[in-house]
C-alpha atoms as a PDB file:
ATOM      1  CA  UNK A   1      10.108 -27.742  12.256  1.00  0.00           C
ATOM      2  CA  UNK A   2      11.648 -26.081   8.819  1.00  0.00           C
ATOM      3  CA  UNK A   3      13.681 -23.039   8.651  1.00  0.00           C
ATOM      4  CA  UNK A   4      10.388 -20.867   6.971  1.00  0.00           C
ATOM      5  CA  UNK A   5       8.230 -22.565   9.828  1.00  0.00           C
ATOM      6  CA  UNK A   6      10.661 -20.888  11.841  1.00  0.00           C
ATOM      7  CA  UNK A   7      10.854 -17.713  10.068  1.00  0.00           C
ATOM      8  CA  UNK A   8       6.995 -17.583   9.956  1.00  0.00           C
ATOM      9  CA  UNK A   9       6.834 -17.414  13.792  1.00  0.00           C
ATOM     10  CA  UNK A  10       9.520 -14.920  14.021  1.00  0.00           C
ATOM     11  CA  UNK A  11       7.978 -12.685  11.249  1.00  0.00           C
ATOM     12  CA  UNK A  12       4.323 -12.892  12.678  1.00  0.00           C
ATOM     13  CA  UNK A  13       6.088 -12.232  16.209  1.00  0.00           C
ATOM     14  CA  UNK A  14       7.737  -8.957  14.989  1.00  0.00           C
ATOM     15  CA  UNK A  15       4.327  -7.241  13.515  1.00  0.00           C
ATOM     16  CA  UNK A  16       2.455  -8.141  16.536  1.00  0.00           C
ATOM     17  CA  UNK A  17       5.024  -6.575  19.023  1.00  0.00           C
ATOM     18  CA  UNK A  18       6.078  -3.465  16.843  1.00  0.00           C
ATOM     19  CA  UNK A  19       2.044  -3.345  16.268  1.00  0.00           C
ATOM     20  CA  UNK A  20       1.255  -3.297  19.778  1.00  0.00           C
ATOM     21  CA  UNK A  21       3.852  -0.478  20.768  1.00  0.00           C
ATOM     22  CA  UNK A  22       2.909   1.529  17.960  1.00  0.00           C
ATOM     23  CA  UNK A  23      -0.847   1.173  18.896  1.00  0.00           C
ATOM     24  CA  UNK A  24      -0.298   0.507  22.163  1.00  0.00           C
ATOM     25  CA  UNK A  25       2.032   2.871  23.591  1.00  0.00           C
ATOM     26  CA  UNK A  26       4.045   5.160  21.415  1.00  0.00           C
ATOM     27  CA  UNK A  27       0.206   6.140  20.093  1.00  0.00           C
ATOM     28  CA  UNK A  28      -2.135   5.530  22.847  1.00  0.00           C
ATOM     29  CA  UNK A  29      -3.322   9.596  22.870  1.00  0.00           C
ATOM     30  CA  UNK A  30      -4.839  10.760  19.756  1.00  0.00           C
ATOM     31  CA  UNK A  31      -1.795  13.314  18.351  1.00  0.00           C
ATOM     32  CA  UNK A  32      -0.522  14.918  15.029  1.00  0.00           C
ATOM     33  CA  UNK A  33       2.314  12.787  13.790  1.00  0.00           C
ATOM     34  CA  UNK A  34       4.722  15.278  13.148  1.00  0.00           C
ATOM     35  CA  UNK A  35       7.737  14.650  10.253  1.00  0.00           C
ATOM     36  CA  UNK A  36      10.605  14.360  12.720  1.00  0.00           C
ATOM     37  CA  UNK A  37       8.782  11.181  14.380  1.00  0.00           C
ATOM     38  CA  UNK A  38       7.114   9.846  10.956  1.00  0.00           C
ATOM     39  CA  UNK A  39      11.268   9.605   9.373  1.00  0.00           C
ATOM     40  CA  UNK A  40      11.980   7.796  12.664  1.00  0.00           C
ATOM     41  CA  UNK A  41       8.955   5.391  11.962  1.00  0.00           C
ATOM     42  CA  UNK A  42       9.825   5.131   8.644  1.00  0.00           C
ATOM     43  CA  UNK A  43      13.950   4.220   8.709  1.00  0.00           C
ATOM     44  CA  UNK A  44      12.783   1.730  12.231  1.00  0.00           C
ATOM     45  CA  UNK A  45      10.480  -0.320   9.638  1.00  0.00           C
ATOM     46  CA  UNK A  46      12.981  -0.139   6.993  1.00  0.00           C
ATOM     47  CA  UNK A  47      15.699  -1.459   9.338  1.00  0.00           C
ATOM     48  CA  UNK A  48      13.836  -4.101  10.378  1.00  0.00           C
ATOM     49  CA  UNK A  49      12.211  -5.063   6.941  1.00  0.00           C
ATOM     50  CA  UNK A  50      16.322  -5.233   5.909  1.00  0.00           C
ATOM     51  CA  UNK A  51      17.215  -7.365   8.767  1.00  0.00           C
ATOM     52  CA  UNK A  52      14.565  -9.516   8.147  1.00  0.00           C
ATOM     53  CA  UNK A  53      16.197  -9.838   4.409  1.00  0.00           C
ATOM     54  CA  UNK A  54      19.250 -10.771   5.674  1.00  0.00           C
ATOM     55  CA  UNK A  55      18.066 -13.486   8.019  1.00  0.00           C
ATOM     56  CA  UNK A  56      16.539 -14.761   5.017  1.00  0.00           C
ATOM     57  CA  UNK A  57      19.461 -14.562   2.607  1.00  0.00           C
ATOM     58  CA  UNK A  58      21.738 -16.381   5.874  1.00  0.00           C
ATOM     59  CA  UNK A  59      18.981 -18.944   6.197  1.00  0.00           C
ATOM     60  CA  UNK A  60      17.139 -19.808   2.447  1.00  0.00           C
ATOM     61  CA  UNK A  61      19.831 -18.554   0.338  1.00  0.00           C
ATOM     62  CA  UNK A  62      20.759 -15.613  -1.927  1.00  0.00           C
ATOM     63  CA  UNK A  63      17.862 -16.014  -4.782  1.00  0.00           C
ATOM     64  CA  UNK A  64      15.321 -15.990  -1.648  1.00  0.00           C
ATOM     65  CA  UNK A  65      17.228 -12.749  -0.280  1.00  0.00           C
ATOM     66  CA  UNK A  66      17.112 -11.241  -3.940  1.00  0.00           C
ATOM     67  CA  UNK A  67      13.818 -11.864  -4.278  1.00  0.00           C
ATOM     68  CA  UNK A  68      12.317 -10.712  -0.949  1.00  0.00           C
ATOM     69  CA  UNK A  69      14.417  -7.451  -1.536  1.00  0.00           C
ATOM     70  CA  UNK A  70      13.107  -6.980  -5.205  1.00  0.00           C
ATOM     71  CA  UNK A  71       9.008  -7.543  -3.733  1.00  0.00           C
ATOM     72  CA  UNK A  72      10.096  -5.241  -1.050  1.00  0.00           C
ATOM     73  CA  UNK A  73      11.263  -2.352  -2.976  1.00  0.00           C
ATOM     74  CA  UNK A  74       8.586  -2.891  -5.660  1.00  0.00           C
ATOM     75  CA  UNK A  75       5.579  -2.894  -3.095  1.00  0.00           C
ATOM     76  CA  UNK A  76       7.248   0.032  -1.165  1.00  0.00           C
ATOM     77  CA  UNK A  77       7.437   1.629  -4.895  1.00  0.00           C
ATOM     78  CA  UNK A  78       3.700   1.341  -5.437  1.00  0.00           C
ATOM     79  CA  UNK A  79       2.787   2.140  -1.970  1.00  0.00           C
ATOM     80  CA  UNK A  80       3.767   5.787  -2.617  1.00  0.00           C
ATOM     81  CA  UNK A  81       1.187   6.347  -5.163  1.00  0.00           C
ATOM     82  CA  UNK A  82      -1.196   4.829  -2.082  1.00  0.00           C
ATOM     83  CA  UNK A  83      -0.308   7.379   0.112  1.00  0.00           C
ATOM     84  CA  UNK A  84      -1.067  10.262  -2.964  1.00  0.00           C
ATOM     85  CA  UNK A  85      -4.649   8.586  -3.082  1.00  0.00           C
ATOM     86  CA  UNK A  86      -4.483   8.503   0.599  1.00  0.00           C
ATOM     87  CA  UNK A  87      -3.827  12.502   0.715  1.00  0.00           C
ATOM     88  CA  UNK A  88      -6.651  12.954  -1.799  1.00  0.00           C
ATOM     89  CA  UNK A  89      -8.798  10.861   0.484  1.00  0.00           C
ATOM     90  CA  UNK A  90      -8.372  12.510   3.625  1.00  0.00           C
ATOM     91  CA  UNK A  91      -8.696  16.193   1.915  1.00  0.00           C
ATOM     92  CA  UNK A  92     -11.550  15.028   0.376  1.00  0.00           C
ATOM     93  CA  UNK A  93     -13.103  13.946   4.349  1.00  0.00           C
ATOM     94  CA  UNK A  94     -11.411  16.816   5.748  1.00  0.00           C
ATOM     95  CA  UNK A  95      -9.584  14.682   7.921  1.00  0.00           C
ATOM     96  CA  UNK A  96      -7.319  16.207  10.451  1.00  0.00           C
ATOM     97  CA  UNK A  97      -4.275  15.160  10.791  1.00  0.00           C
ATOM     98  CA  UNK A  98      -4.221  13.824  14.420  1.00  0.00           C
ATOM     99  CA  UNK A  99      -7.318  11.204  13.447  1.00  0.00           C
ATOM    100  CA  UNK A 100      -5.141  10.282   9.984  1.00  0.00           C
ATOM    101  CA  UNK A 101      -3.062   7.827  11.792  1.00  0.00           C
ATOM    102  CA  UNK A 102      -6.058   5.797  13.324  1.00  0.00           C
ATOM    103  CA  UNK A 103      -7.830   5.647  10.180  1.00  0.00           C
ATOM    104  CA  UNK A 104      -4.410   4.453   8.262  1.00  0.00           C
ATOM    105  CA  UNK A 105      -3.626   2.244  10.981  1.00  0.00           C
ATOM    106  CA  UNK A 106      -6.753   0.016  10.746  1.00  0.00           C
ATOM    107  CA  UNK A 107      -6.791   0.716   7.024  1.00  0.00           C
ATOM    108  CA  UNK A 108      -3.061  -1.493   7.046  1.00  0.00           C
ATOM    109  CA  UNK A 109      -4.501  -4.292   9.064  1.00  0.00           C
ATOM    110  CA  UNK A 110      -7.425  -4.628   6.947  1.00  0.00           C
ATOM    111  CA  UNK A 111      -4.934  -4.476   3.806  1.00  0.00           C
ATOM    112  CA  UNK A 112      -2.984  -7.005   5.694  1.00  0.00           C
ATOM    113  CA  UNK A 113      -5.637  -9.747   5.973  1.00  0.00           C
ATOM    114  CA  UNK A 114      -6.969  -8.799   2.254  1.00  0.00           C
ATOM    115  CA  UNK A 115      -3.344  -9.648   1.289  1.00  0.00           C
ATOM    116  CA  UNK A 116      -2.956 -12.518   3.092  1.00  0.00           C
ATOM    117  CA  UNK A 117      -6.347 -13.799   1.286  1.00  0.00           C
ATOM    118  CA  UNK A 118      -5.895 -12.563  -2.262  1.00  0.00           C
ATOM    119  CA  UNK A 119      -1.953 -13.869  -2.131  1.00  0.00           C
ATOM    120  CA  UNK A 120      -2.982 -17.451  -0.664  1.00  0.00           C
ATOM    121  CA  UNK A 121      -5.949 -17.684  -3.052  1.00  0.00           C
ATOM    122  CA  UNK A 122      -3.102 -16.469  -5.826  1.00  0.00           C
ATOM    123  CA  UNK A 123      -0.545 -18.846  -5.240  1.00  0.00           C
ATOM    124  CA  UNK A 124      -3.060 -21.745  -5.092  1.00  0.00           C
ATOM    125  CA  UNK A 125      -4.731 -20.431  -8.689  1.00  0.00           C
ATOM    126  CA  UNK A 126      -0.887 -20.802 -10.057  1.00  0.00           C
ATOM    127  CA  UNK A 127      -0.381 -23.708  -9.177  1.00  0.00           C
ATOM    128  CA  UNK A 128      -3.512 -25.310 -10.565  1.00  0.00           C
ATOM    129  CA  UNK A 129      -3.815 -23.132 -14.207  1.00  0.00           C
ATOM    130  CA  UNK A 130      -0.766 -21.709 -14.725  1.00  0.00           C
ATOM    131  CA  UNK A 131      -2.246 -19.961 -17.730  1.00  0.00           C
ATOM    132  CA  UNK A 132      -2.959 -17.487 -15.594  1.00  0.00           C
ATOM    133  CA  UNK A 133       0.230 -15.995 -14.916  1.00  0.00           C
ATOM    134  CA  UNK A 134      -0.093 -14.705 -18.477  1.00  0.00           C
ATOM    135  CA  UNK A 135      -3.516 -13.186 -17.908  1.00  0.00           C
ATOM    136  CA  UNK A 136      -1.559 -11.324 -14.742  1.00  0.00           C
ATOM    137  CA  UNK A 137       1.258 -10.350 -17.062  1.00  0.00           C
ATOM    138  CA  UNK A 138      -0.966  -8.622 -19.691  1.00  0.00           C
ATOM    139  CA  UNK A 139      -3.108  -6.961 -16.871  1.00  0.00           C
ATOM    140  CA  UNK A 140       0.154  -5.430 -15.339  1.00  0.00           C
ATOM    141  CA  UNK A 141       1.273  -4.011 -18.839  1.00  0.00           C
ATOM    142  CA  UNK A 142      -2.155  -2.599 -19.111  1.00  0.00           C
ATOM    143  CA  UNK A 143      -1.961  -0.761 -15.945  1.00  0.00           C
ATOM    144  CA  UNK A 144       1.430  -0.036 -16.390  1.00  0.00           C
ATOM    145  CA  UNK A 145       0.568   1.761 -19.914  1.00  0.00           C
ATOM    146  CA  UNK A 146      -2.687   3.131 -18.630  1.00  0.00           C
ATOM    147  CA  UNK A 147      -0.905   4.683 -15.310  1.00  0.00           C
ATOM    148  CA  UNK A 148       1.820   6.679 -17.940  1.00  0.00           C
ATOM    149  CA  UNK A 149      -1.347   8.749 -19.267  1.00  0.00           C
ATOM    150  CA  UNK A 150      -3.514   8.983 -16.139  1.00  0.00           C
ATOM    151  CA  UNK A 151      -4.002  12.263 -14.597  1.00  0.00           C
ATOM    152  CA  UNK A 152      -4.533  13.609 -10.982  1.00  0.00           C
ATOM    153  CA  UNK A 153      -8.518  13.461 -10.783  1.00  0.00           C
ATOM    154  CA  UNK A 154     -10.212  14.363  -7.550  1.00  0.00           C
ATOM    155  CA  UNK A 155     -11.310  11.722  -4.891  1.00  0.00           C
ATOM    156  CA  UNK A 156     -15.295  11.010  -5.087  1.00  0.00           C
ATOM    157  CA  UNK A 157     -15.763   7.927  -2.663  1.00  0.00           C
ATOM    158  CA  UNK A 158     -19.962   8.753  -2.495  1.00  0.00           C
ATOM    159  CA  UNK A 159     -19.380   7.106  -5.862  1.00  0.00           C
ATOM    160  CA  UNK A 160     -18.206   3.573  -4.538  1.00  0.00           C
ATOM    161  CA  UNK A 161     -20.260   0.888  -4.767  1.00  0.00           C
ATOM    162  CA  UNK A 162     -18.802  -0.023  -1.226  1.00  0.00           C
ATOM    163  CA  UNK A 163     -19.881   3.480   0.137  1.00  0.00           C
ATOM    164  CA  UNK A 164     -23.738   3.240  -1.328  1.00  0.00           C
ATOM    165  CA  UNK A 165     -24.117  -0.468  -0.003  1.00  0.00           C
ATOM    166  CA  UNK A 166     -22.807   0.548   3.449  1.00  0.00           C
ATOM    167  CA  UNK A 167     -25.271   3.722   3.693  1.00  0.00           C
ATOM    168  CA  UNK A 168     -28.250   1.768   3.101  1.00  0.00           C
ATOM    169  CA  UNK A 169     -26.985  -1.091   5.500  1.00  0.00           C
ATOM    170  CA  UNK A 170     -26.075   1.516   8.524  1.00  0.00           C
ATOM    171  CA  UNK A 171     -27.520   4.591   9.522  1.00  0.00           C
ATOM    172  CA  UNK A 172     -24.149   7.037   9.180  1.00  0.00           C
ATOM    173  CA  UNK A 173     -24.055  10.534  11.277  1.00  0.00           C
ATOM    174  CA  UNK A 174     -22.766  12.903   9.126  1.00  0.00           C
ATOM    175  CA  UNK A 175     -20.246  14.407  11.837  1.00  0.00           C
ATOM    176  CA  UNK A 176     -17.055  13.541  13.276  1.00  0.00           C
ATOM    177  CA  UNK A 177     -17.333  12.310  17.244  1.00  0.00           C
ATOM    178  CA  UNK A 178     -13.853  12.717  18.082  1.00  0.00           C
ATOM    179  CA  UNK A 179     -11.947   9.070  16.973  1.00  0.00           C
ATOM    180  CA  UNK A 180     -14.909   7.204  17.552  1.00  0.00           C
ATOM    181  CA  UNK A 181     -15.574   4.685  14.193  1.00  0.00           C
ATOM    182  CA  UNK A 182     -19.452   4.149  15.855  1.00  0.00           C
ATOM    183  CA  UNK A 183     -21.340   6.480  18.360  1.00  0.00           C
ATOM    184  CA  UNK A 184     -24.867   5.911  20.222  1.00  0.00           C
ATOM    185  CA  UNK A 185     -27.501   8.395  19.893  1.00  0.00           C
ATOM    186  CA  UNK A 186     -30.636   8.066  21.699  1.00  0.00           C
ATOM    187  CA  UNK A 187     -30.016   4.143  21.528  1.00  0.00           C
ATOM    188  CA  UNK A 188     -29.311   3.981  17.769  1.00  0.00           C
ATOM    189  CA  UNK A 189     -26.296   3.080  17.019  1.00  0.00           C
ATOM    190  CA  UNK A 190     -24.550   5.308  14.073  1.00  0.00           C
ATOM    191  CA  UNK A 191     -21.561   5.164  11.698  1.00  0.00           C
ATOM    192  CA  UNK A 192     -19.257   8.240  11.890  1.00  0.00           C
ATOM    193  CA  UNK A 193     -17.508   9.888   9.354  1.00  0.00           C
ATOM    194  CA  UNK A 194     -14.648   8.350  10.358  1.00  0.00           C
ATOM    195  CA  UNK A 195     -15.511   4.876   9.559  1.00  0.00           C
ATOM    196  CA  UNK A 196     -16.572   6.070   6.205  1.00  0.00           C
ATOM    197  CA  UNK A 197     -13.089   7.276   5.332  1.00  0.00           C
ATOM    198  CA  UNK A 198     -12.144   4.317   6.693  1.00  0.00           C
ATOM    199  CA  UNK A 199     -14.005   2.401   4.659  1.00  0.00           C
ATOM    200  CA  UNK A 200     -12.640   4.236   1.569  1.00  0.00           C
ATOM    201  CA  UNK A 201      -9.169   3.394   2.309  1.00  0.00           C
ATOM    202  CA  UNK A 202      -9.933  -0.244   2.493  1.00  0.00           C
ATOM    203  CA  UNK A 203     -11.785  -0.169  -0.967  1.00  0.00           C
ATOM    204  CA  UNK A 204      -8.856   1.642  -2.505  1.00  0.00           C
ATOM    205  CA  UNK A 205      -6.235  -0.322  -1.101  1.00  0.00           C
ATOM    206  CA  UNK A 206      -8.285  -3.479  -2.600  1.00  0.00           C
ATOM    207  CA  UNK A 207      -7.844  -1.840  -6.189  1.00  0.00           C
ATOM    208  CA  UNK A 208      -4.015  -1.461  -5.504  1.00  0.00           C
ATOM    209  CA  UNK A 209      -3.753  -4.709  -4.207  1.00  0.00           C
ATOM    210  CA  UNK A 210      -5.147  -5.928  -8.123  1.00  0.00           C
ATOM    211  CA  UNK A 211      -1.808  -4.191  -9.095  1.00  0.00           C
ATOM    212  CA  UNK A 212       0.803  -5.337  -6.762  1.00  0.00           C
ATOM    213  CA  UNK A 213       0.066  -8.427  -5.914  1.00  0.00           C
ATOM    214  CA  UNK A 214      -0.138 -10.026  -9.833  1.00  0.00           C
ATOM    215  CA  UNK A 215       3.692  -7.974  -9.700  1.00  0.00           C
ATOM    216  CA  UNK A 216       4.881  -9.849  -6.915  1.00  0.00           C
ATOM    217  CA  UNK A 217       3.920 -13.232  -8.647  1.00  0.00           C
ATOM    218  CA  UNK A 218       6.467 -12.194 -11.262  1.00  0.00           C
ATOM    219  CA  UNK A 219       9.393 -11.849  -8.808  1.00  0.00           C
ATOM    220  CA  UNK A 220       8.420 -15.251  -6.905  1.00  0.00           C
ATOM    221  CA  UNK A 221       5.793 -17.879  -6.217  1.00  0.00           C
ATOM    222  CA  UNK A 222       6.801 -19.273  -2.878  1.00  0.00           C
ATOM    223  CA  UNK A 223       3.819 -17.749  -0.517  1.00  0.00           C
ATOM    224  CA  UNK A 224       6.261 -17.028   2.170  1.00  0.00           C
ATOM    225  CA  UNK A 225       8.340 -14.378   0.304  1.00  0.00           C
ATOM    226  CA  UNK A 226       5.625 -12.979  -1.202  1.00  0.00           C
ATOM    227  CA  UNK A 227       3.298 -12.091   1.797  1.00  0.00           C
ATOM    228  CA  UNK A 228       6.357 -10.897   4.447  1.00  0.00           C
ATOM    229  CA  UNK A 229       7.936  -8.647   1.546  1.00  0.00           C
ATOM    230  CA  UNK A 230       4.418  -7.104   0.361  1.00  0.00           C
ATOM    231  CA  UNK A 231       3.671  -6.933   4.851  1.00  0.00           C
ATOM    232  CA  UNK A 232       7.092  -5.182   5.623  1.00  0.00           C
ATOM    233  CA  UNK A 233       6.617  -2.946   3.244  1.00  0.00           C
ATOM    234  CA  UNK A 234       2.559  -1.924   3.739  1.00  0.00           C
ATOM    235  CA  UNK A 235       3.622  -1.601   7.556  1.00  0.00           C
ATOM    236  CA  UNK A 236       5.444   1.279   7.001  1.00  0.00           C
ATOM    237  CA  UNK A 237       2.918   2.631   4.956  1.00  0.00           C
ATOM    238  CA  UNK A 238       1.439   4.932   7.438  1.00  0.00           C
ATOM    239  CA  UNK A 239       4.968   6.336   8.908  1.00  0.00           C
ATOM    240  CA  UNK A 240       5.730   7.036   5.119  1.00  0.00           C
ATOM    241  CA  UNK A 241       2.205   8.825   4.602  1.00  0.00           C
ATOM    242  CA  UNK A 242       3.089  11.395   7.119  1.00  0.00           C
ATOM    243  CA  UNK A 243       6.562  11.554   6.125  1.00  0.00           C
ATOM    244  CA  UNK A 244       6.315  12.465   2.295  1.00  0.00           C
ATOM    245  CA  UNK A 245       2.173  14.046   2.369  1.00  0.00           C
ATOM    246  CA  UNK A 246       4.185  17.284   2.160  1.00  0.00           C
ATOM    247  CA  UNK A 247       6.167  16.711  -0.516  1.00  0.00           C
ATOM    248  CA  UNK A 248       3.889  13.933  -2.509  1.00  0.00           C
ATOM    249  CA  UNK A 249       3.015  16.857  -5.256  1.00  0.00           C
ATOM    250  CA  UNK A 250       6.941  16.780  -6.037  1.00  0.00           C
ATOM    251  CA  UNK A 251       6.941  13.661  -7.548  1.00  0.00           C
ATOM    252  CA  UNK A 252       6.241  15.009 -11.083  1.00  0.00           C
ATOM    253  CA  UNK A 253       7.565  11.797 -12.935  1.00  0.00           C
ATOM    254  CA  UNK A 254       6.228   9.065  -9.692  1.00  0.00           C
ATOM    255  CA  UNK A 255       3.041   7.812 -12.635  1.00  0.00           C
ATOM    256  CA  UNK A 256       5.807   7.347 -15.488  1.00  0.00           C
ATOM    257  CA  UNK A 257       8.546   5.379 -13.000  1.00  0.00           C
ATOM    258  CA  UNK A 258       5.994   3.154 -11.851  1.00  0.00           C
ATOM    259  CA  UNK A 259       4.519   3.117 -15.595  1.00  0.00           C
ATOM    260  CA  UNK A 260       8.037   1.591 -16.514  1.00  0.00           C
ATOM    261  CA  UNK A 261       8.527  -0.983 -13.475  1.00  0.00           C
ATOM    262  CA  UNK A 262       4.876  -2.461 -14.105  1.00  0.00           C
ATOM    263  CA  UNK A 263       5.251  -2.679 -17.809  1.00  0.00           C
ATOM    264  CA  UNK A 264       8.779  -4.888 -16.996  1.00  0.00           C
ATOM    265  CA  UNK A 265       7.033  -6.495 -14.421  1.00  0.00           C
ATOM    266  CA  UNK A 266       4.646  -7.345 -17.117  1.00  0.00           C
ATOM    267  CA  UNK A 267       6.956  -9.079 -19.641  1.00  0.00           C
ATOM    268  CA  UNK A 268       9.141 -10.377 -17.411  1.00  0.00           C
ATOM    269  CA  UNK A 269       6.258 -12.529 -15.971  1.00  0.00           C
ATOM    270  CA  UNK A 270       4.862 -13.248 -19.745  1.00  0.00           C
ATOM    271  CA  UNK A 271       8.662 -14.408 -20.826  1.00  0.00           C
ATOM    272  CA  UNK A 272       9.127 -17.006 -17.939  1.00  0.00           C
ATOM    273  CA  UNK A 273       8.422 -19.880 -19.592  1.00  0.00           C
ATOM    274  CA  UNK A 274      10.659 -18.830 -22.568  1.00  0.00           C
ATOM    275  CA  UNK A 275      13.078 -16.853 -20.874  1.00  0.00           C
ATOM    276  CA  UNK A 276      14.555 -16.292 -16.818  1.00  0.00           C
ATOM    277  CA  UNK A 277      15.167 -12.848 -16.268  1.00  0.00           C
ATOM    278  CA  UNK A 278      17.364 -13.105 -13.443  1.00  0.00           C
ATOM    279  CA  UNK A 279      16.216 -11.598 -10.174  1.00  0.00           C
ATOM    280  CA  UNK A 280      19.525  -9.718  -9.810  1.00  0.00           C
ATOM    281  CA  UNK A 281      18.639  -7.837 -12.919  1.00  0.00           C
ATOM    282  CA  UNK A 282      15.048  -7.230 -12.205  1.00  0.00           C
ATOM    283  CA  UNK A 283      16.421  -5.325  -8.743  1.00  0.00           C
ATOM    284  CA  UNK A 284      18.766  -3.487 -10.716  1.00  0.00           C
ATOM    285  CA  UNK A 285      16.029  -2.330 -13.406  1.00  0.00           C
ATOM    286  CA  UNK A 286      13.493  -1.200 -10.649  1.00  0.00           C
ATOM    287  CA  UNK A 287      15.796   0.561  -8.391  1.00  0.00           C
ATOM    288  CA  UNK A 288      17.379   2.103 -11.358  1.00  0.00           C
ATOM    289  CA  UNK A 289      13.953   3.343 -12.472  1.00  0.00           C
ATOM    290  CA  UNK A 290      12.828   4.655  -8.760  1.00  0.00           C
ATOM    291  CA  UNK A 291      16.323   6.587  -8.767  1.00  0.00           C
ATOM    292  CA  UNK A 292      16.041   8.287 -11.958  1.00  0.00           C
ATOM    293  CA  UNK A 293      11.969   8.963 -11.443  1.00  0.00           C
ATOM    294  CA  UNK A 294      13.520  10.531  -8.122  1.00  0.00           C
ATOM    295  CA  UNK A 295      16.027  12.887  -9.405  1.00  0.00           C
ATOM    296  CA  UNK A 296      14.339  14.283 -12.464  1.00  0.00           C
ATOM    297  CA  UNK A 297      10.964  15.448 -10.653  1.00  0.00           C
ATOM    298  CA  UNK A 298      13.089  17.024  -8.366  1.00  0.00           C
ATOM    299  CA  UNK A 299      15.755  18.419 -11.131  1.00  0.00           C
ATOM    300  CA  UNK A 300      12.475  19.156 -13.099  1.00  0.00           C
ATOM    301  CA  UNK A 301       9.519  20.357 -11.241  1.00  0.00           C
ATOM    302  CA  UNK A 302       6.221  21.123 -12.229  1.00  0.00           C
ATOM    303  CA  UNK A 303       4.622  24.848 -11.212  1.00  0.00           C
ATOM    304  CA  UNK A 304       1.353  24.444 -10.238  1.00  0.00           C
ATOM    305  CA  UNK A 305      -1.567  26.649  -9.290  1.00  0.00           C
ATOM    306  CA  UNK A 306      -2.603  25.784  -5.712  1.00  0.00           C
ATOM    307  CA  UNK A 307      -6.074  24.454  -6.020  1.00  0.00           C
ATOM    308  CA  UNK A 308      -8.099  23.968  -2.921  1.00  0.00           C
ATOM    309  CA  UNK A 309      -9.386  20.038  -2.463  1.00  0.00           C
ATOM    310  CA  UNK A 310     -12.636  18.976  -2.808  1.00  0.00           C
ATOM    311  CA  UNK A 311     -15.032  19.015   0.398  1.00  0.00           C
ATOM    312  CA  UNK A 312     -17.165  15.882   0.080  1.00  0.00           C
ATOM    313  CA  UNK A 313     -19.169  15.715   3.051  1.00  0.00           C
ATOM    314  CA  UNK A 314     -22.236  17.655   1.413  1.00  0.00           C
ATOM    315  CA  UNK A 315     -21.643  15.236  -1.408  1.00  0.00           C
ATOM    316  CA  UNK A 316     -21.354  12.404   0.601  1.00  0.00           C
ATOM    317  CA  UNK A 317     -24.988  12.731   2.364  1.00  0.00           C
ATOM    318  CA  UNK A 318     -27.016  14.213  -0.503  1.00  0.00           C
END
């Protein structure tokens, strides 16, 4: 058995156990997830996500390390314009906050096997037309550039294709029934609103994934890397949704940061076969970018009018 063989047992060991106590016993009851226990969520998965890093440098060497922390801080990157989305989402459903953490948490494990799919799939498209690394490359410039000029819209999931097709394939009650994704009335079986949102989150995360996953190609094309970086960093996803959803709004500069790292991204992956951007500097240019995006929204802020969110549900069922 190989090192990675090794490595894939011990990564695929760690979600499942820190899965199961999450779901299992740290969130059996239906609760708010208050800030205090989100952080501690938040810095557990980061720990681990690092440790994990470092087993890797110690065992497959320091361009494996570099690379696994450069997909990990570029997913975890992205992922915070999921959770903005997310917020949108949820205000849109008027989700409370105690039934947010179900819906995220089977919104990551659907994101996880979607990711597992589209990055095996990926890596096997590579391999066979490589051509198509530059069709990724000019698709992550584009979204790069087109992310610098887009502006906060409201959330309208009765317009997803997703959303239509699943109303005419289920009959869907209109009404929360507690955390219940299905409920039986009169022996007809519904869909709740719950499963709707839930089915929103999936679709979005799908778009994302068209994002990050061509940018992880860029930083490496061994499979392995790729799809425990882009999982460490998703599986904190929901910790870090309940962590920042106060303070997402503060992020005045988040769409021009990530603008900058996708548009690298971009030309680093279209250069390759003319020039190597080392890893080491790709880290440097991301986390440089993240930093700076950090500090001026906060040094700069925007003042905004408070606007109340959109209310779908009469939307939703019209």
């Amino acid at each position: 058995m190989t090192i990675e063989n090794i490595l894939w047992i011990v990564f695929v060991g760690v979600v499942l156990v820190m899965m199961a106590l999450d779901l299992g016993v740290f969130h059996k009851k239906v609760h708010v997830v208050k800030v205090k226990e989100a952080l501690i969520w938040s810095g557990i998965w980061i720990i681990l996500s690092l440790l994990f890093n470092l087993v890797i440098y110690l065992y497959l060497g320091k361009e494996a390390g570099l690379q696994f922390l450069t997909g990990y801080i570029v997913e975890k990157s992205l992922s915070v314009d999921n959770i903005f989305v997310f917020f949108l989402l949820f205000s849109y459903f008027n989700l409370t906050a105690q039934y947010q953490h179900k819906v995220l948490f089977w919104g990551v494990i659907g994101a996880i096997l979607l990711r597992l799919l589209f990055i095996f799939i990926g890596a096997s498209v590579i391999k066979e037309f490589h051509w198509v690394m530059y069709i990724m490359s000019i698709l992550l410039v584009f979204t790069g550039i087109k992310m610098l000029f887009r502006k906060q819209e409201e959330m309208h999931p009765e317009g997803m294709f997703v959303i239509k097709l699943l109303k005419k394939i289920l009959p869907v009650y209109d009404k929360y029934a507690d955390d219940k994704f299905f409920i039986s009335i009169k022996g007809k079986d519904y869909a709740t609103l719950l499963f709707i949102a839930l089915v929103s989150v999936e679709f979005t995360d799908v778009v994302f994934a068209i994002d990050s996953i061509p940018a992880i190609f860029s930083i490496s094309k061994d499979p392995f890397i790729i799809f425990t970086s882009n999982i460490f960093a998703i599986m904190g996803l929901r910790s870090l949704y309940f962590a920042l959803s106060g303070v997402i709004g503060k992020f005045r500069f988040l769409n021009a940061g990530l603008s900058v790292i996708l548009v690298f991204i971009g030309v680093k992956m279209f250069l390759h076969d003319i020039y190597h951007i080392p890893t080491s500097v790709s880290l440097i240019v991301i986390a440089t970018t993240l930093t700076l995006t950090i500090i001026s929204s906060f040094l700069f802020p925007e003042q905004k009018k408070e606007t109340s969110p959109n209310v779908g549900k009469n939307q939703l069922f019209k």
